[in-house]
PDB file of N, CA and C in Angstrom:
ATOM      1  N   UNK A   1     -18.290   5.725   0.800  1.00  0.00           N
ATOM      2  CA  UNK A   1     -16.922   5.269   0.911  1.00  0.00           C
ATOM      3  C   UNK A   1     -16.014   6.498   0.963  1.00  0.00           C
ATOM      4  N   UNK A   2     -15.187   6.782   1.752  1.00  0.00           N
ATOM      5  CA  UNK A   2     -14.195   7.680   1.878  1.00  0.00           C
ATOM      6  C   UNK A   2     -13.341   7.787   0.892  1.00  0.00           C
ATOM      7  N   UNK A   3     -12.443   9.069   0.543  1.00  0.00           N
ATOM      8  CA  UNK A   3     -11.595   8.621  -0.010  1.00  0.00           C
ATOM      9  C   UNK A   3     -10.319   8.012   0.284  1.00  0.00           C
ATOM     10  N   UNK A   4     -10.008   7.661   1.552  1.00  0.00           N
ATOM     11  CA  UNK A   4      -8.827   6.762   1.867  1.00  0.00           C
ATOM     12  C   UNK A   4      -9.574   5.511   1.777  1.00  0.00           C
ATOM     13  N   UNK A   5     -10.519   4.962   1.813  1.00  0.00           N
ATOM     14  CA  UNK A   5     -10.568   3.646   1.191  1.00  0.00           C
ATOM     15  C   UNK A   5     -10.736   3.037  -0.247  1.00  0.00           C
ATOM     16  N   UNK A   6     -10.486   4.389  -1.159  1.00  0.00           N
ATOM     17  CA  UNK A   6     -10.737   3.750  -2.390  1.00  0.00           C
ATOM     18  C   UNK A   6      -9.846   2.876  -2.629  1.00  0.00           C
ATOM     19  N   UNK A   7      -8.257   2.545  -2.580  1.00  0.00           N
ATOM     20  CA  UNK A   7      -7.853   1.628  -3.386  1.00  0.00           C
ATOM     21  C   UNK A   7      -7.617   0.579  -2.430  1.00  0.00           C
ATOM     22  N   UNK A   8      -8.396   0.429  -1.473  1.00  0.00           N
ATOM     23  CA  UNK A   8      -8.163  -0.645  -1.310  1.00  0.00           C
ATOM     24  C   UNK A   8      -8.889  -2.118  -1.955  1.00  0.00           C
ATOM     25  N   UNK A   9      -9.831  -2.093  -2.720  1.00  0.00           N
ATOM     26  CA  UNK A   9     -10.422  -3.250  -3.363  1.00  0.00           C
ATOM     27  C   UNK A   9      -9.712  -3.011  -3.870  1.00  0.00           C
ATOM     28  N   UNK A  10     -10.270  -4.589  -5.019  1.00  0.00           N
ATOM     29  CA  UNK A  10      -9.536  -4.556  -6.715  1.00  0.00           C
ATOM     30  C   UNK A  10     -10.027  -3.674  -7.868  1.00  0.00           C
ATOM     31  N   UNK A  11      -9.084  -2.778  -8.451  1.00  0.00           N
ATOM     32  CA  UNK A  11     -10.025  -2.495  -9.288  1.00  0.00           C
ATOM     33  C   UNK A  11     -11.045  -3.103 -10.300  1.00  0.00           C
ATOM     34  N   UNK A  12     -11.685  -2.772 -10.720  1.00  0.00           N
ATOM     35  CA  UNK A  12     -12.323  -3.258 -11.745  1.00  0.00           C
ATOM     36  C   UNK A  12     -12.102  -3.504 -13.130  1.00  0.00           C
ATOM     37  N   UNK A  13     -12.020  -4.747 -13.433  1.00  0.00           N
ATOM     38  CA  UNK A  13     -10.750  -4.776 -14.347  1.00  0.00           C
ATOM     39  C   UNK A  13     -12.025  -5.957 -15.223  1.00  0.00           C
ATOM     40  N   UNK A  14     -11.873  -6.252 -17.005  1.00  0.00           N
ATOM     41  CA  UNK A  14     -12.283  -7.021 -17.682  1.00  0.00           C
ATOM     42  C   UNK A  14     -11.187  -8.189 -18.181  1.00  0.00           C
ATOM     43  N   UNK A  15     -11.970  -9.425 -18.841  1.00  0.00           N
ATOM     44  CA  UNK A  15     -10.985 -10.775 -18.818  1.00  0.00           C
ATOM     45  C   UNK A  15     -10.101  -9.685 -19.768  1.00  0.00           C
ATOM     46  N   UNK A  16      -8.851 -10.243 -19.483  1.00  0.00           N
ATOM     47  CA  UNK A  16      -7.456 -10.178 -20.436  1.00  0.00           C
ATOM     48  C   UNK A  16      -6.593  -9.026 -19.652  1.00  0.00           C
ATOM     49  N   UNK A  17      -7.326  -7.624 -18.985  1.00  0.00           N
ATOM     50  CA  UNK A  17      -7.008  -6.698 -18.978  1.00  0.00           C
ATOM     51  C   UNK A  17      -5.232  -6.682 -18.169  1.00  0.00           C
ATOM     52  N   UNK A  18      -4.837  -5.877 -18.443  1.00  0.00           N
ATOM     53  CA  UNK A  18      -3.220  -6.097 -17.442  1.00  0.00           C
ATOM     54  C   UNK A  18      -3.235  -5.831 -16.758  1.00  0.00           C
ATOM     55  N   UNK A  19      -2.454  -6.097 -15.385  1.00  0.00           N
ATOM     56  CA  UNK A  19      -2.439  -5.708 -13.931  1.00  0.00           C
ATOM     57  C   UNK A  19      -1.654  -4.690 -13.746  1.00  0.00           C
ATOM     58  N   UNK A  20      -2.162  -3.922 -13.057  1.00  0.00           N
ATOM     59  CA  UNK A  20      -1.314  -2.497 -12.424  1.00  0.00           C
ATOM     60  C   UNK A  20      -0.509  -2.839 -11.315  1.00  0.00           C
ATOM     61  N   UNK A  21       0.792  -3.438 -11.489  1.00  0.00           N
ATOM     62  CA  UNK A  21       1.364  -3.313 -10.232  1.00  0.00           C
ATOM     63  C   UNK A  21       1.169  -4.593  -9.538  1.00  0.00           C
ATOM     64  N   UNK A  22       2.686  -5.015  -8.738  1.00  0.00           N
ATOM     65  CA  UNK A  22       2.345  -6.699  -8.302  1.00  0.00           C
ATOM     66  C   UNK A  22       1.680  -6.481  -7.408  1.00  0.00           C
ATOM     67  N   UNK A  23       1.211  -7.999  -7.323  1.00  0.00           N
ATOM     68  CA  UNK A  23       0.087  -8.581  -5.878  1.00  0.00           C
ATOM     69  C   UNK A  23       0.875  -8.546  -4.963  1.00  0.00           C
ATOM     70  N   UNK A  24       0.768  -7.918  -3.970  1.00  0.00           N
ATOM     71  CA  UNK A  24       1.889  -8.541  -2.726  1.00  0.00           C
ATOM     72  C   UNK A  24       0.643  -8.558  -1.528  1.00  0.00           C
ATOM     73  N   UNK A  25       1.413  -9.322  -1.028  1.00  0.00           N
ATOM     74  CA  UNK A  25       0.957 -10.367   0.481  1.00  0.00           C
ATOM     75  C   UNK A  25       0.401  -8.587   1.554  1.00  0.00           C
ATOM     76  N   UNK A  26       1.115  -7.987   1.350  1.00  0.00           N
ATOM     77  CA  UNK A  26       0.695  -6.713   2.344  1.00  0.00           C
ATOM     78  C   UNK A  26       1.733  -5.438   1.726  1.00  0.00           C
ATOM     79  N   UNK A  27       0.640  -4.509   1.792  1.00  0.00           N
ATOM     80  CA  UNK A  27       1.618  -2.916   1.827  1.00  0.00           C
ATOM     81  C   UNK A  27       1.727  -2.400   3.004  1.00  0.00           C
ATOM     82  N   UNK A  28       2.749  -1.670   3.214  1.00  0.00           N
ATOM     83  CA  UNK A  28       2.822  -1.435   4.450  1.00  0.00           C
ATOM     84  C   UNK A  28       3.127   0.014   4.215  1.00  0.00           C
ATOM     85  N   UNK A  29       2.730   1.067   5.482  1.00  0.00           N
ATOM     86  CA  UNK A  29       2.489   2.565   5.014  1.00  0.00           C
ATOM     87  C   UNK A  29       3.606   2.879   6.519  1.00  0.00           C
ATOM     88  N   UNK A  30       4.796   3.832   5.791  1.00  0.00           N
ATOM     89  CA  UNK A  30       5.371   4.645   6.942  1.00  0.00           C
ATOM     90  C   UNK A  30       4.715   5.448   7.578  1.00  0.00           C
ATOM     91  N   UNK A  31       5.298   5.870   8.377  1.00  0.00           N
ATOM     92  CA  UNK A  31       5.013   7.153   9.250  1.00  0.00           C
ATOM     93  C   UNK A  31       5.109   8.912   8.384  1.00  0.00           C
ATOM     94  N   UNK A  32       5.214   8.284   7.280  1.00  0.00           N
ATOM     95  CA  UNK A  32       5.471   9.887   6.099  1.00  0.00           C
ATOM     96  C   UNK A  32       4.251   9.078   5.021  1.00  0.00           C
ATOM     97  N   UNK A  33       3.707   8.371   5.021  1.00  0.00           N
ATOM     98  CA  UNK A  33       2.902   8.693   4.184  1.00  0.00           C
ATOM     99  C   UNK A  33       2.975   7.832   2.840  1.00  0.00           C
ATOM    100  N   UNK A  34       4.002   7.602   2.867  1.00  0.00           N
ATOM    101  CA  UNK A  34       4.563   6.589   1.547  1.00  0.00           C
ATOM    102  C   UNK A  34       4.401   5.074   1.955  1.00  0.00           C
ATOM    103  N   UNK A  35       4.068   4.160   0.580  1.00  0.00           N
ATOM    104  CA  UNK A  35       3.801   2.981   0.502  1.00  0.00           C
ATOM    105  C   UNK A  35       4.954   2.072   0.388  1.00  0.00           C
ATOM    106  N   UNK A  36       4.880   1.058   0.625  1.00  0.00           N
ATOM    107  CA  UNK A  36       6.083   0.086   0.724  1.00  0.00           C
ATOM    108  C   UNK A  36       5.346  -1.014   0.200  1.00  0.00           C
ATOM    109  N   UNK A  37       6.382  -2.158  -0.284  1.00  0.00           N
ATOM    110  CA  UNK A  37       6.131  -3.244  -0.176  1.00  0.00           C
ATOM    111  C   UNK A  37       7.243  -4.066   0.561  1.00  0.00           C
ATOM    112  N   UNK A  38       7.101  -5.400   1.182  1.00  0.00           N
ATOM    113  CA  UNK A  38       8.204  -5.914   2.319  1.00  0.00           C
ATOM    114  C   UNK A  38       9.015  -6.620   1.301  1.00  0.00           C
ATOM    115  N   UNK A  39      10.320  -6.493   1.714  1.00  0.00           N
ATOM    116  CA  UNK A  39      11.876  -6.509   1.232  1.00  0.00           C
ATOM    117  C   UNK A  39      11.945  -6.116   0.082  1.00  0.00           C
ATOM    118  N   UNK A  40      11.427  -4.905  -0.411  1.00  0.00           N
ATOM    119  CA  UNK A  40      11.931  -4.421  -1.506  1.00  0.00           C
ATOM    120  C   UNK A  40      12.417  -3.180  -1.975  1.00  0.00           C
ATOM    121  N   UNK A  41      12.724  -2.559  -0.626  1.00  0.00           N
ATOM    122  CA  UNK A  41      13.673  -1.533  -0.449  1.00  0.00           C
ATOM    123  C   UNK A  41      14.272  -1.231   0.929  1.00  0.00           C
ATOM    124  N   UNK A  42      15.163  -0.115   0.936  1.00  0.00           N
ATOM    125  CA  UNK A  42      16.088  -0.287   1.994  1.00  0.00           C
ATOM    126  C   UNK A  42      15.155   0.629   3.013  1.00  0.00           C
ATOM    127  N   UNK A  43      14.040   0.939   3.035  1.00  0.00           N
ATOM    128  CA  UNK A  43      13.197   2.547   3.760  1.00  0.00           C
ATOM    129  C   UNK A  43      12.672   1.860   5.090  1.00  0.00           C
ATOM    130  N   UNK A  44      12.886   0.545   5.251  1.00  0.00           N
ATOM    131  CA  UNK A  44      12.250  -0.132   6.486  1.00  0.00           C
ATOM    132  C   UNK A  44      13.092  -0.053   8.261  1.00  0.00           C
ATOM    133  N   UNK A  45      12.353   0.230   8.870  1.00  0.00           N
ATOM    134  CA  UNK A  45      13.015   0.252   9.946  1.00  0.00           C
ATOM    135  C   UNK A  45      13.540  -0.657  10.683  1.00  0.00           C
ATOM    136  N   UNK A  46      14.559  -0.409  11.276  1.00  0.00           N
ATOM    137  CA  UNK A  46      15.370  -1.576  12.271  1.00  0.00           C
ATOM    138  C   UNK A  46      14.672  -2.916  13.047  1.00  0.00           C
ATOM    139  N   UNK A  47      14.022  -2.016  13.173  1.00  0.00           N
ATOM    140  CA  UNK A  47      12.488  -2.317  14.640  1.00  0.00           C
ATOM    141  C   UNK A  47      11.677  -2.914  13.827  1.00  0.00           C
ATOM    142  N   UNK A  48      10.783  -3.813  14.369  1.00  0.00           N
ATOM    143  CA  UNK A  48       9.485  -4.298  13.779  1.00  0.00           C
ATOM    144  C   UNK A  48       8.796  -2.662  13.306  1.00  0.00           C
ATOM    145  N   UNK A  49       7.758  -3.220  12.386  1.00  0.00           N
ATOM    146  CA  UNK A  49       7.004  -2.212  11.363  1.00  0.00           C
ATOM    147  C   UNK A  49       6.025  -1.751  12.636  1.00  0.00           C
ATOM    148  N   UNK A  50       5.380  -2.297  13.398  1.00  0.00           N
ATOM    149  CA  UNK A  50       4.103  -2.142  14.292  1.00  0.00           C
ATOM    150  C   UNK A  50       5.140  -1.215  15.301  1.00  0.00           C
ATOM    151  N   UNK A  51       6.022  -1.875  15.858  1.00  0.00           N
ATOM    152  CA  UNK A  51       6.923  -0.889  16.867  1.00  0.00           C
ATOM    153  C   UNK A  51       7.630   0.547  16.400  1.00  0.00           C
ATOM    154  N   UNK A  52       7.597   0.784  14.797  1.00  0.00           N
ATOM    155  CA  UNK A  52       7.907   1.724  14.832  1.00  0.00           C
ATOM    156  C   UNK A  52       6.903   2.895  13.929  1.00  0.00           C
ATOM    157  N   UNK A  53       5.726   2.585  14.389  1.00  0.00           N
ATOM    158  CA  UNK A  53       4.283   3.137  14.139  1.00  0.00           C
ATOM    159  C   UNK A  53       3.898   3.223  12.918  1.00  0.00           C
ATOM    160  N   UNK A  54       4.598   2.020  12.165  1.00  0.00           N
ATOM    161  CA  UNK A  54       3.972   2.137  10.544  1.00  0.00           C
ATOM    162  C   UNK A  54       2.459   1.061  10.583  1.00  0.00           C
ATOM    163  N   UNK A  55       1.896   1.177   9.630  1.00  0.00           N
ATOM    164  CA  UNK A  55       0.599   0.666   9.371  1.00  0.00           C
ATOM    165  C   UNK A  55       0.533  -0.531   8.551  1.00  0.00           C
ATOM    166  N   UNK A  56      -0.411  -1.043   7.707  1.00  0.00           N
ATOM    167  CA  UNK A  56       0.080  -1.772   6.821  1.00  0.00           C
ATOM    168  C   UNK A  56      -1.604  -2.285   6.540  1.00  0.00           C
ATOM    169  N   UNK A  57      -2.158  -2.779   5.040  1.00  0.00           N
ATOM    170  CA  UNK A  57      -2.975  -3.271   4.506  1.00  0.00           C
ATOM    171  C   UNK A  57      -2.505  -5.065   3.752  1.00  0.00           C
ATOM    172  N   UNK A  58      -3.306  -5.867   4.282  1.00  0.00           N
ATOM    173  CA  UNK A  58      -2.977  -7.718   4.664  1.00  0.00           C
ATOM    174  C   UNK A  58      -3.721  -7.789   3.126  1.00  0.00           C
ATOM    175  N   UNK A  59      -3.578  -8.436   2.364  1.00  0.00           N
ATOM    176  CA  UNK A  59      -3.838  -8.611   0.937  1.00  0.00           C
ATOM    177  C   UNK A  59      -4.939  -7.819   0.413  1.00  0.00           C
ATOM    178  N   UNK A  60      -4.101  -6.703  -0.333  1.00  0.00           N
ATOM    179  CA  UNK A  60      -4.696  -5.530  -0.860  1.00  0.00           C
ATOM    180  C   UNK A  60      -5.510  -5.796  -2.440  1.00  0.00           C
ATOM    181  N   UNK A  61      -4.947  -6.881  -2.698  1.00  0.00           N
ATOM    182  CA  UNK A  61      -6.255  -7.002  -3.956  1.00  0.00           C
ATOM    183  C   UNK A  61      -4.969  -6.762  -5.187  1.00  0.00           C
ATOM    184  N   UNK A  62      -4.875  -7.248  -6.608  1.00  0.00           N
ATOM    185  CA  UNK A  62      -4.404  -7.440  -7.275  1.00  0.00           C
ATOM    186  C   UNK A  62      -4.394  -5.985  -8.257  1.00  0.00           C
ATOM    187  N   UNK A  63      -3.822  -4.861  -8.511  1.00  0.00           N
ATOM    188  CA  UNK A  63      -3.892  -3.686  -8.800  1.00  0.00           C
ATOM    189  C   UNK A  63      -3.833  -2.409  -8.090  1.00  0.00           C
ATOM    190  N   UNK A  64      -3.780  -2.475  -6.460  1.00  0.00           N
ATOM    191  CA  UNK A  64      -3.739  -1.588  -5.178  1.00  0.00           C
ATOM    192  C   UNK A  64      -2.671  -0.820  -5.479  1.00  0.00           C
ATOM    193  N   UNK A  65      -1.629  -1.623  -5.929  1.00  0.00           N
ATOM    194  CA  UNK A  65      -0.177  -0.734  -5.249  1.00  0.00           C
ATOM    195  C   UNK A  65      -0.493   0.399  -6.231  1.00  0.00           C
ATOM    196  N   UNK A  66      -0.560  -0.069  -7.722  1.00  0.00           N
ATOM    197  CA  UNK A  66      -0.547   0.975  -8.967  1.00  0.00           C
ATOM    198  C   UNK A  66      -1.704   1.960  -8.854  1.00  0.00           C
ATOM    199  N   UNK A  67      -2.548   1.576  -8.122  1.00  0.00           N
ATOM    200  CA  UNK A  67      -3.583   3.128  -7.998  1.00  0.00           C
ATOM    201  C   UNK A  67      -3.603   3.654  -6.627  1.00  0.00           C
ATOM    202  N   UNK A  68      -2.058   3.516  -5.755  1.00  0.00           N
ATOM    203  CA  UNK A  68      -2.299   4.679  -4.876  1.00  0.00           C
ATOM    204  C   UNK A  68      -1.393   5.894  -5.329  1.00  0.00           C
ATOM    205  N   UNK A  69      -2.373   7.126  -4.733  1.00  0.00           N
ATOM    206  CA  UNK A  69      -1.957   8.274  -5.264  1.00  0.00           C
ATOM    207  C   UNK A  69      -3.011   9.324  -4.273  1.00  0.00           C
ATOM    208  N   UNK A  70      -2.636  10.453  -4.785  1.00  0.00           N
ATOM    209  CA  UNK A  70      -3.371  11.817  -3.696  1.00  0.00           C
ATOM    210  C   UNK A  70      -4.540  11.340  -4.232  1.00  0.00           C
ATOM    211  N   UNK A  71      -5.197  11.387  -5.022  1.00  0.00           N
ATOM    212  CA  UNK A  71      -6.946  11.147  -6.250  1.00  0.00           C
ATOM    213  C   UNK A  71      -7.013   9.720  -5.187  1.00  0.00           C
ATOM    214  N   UNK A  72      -6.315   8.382  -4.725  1.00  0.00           N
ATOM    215  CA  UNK A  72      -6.600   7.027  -4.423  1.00  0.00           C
ATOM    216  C   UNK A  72      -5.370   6.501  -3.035  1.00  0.00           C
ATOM    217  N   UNK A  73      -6.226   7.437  -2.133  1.00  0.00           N
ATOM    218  CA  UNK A  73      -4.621   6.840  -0.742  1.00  0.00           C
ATOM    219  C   UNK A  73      -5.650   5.817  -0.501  1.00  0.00           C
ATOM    220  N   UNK A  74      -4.334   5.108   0.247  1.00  0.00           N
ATOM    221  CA  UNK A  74      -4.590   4.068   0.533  1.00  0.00           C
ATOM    222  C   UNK A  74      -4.338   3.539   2.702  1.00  0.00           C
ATOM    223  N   UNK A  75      -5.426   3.760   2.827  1.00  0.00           N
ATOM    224  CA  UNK A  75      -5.646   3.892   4.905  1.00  0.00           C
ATOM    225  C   UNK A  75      -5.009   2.644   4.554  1.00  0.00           C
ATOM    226  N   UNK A  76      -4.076   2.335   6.268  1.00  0.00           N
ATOM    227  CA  UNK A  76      -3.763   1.412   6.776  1.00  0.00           C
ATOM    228  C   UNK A  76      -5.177   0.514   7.534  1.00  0.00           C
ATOM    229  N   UNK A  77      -4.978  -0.772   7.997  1.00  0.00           N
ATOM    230  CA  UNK A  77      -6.344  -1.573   8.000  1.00  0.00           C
ATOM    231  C   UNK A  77      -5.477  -2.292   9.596  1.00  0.00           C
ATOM    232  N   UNK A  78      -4.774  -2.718   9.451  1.00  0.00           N
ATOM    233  CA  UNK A  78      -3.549  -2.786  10.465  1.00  0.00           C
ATOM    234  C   UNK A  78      -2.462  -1.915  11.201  1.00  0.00           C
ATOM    235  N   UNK A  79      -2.264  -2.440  12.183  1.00  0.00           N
ATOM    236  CA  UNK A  79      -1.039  -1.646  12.883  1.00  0.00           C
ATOM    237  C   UNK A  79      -1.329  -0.133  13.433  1.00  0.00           C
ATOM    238  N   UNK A  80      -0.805   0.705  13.138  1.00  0.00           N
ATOM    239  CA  UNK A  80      -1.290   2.264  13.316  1.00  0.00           C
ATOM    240  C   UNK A  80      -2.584   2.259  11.738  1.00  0.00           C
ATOM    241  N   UNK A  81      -3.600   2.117  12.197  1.00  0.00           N
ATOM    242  CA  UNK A  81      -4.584   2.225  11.583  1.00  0.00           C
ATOM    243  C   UNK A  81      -5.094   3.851  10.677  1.00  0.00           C
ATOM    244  N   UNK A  82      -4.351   4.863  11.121  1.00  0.00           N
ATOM    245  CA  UNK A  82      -4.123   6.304  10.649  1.00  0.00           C
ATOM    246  C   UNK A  82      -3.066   6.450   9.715  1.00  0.00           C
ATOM    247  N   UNK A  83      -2.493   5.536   9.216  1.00  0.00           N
ATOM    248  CA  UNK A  83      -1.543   6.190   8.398  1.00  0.00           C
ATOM    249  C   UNK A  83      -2.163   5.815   7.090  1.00  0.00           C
ATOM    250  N   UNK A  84      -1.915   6.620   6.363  1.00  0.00           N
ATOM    251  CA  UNK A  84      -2.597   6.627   4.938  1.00  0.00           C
ATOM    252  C   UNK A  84      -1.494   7.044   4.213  1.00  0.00           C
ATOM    253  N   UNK A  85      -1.005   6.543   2.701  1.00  0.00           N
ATOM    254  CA  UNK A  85      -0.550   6.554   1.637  1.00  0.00           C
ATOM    255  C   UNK A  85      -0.867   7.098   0.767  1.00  0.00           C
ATOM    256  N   UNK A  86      -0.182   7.902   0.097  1.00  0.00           N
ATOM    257  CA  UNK A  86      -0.828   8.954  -1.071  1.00  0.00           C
ATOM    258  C   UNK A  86       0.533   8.821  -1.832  1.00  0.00           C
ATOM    259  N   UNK A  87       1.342   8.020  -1.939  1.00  0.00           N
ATOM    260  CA  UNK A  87       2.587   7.967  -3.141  1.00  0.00           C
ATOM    261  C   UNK A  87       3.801   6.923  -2.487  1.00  0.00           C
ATOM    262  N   UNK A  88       3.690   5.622  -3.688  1.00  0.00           N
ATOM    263  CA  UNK A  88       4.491   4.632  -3.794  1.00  0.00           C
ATOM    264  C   UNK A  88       5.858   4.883  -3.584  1.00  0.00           C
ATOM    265  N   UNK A  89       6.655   4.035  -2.881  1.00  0.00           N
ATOM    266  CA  UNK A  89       8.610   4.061  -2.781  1.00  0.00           C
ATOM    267  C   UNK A  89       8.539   3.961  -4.099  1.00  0.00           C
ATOM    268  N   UNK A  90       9.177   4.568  -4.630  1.00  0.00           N
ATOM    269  CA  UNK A  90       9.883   3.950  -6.073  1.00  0.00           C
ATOM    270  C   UNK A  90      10.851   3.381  -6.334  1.00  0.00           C
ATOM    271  N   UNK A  91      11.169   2.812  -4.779  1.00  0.00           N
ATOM    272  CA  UNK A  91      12.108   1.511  -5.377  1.00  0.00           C
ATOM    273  C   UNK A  91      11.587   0.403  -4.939  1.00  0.00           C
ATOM    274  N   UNK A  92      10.507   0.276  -4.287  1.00  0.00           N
ATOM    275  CA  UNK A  92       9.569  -0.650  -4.370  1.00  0.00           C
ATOM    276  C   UNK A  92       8.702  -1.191  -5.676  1.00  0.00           C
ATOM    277  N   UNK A  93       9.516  -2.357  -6.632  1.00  0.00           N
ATOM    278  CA  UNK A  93       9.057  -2.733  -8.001  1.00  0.00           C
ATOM    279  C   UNK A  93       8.877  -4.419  -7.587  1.00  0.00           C
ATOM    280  N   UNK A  94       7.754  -4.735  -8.290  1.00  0.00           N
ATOM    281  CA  UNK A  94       7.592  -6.186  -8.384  1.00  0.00           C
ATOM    282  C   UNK A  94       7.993  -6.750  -9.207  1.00  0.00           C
TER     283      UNK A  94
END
């Protein structure tokens, strides 16, 4: 397994344990490298996401958003399939 596909499963987590970070429907990765989640910050482009060469991962698994990082990027699976994530918007909060 590469390391741009590590976070994309779920982590491995035991009953009770807390979730890292909301579930969302898809992350979507700019053209810089940074993670998004949809409508929850202003960093999105005018244009559809695909038209303006961002990427994006279709239900990333319950804990994804909170373990991407340089150690856990996260490849796009969709769209521009090369863009990879190595650090969350931080105004992207669930």
């Amino acid at each position: 397994m590469g390391r741009e596909e590590r976070a994309e499963g779920p982590p491995e987590r035991s009953r009770g344990a807390a979730t890292r970070g909301p579930v969302a429907e898809r992350i979507l990765i700019s053209p810089n490298g940074m993670a998004h989640l949809p409508d929850k910050c202003n960093h999105h482009p005018d244009i559809g996401h695909a038209e303006a060469g961002w990427g994006w991962v279709m239900w990333p698994g319950e804990g994804v958003w909170g373990l991407i990082s340089e150690q856990r990027p996260l490849r796009a699976t969709h769209g521009r399939t090369d863009r990879i994530a190595r650090v969350r918007c931080r105004h992207c909060v669930g």
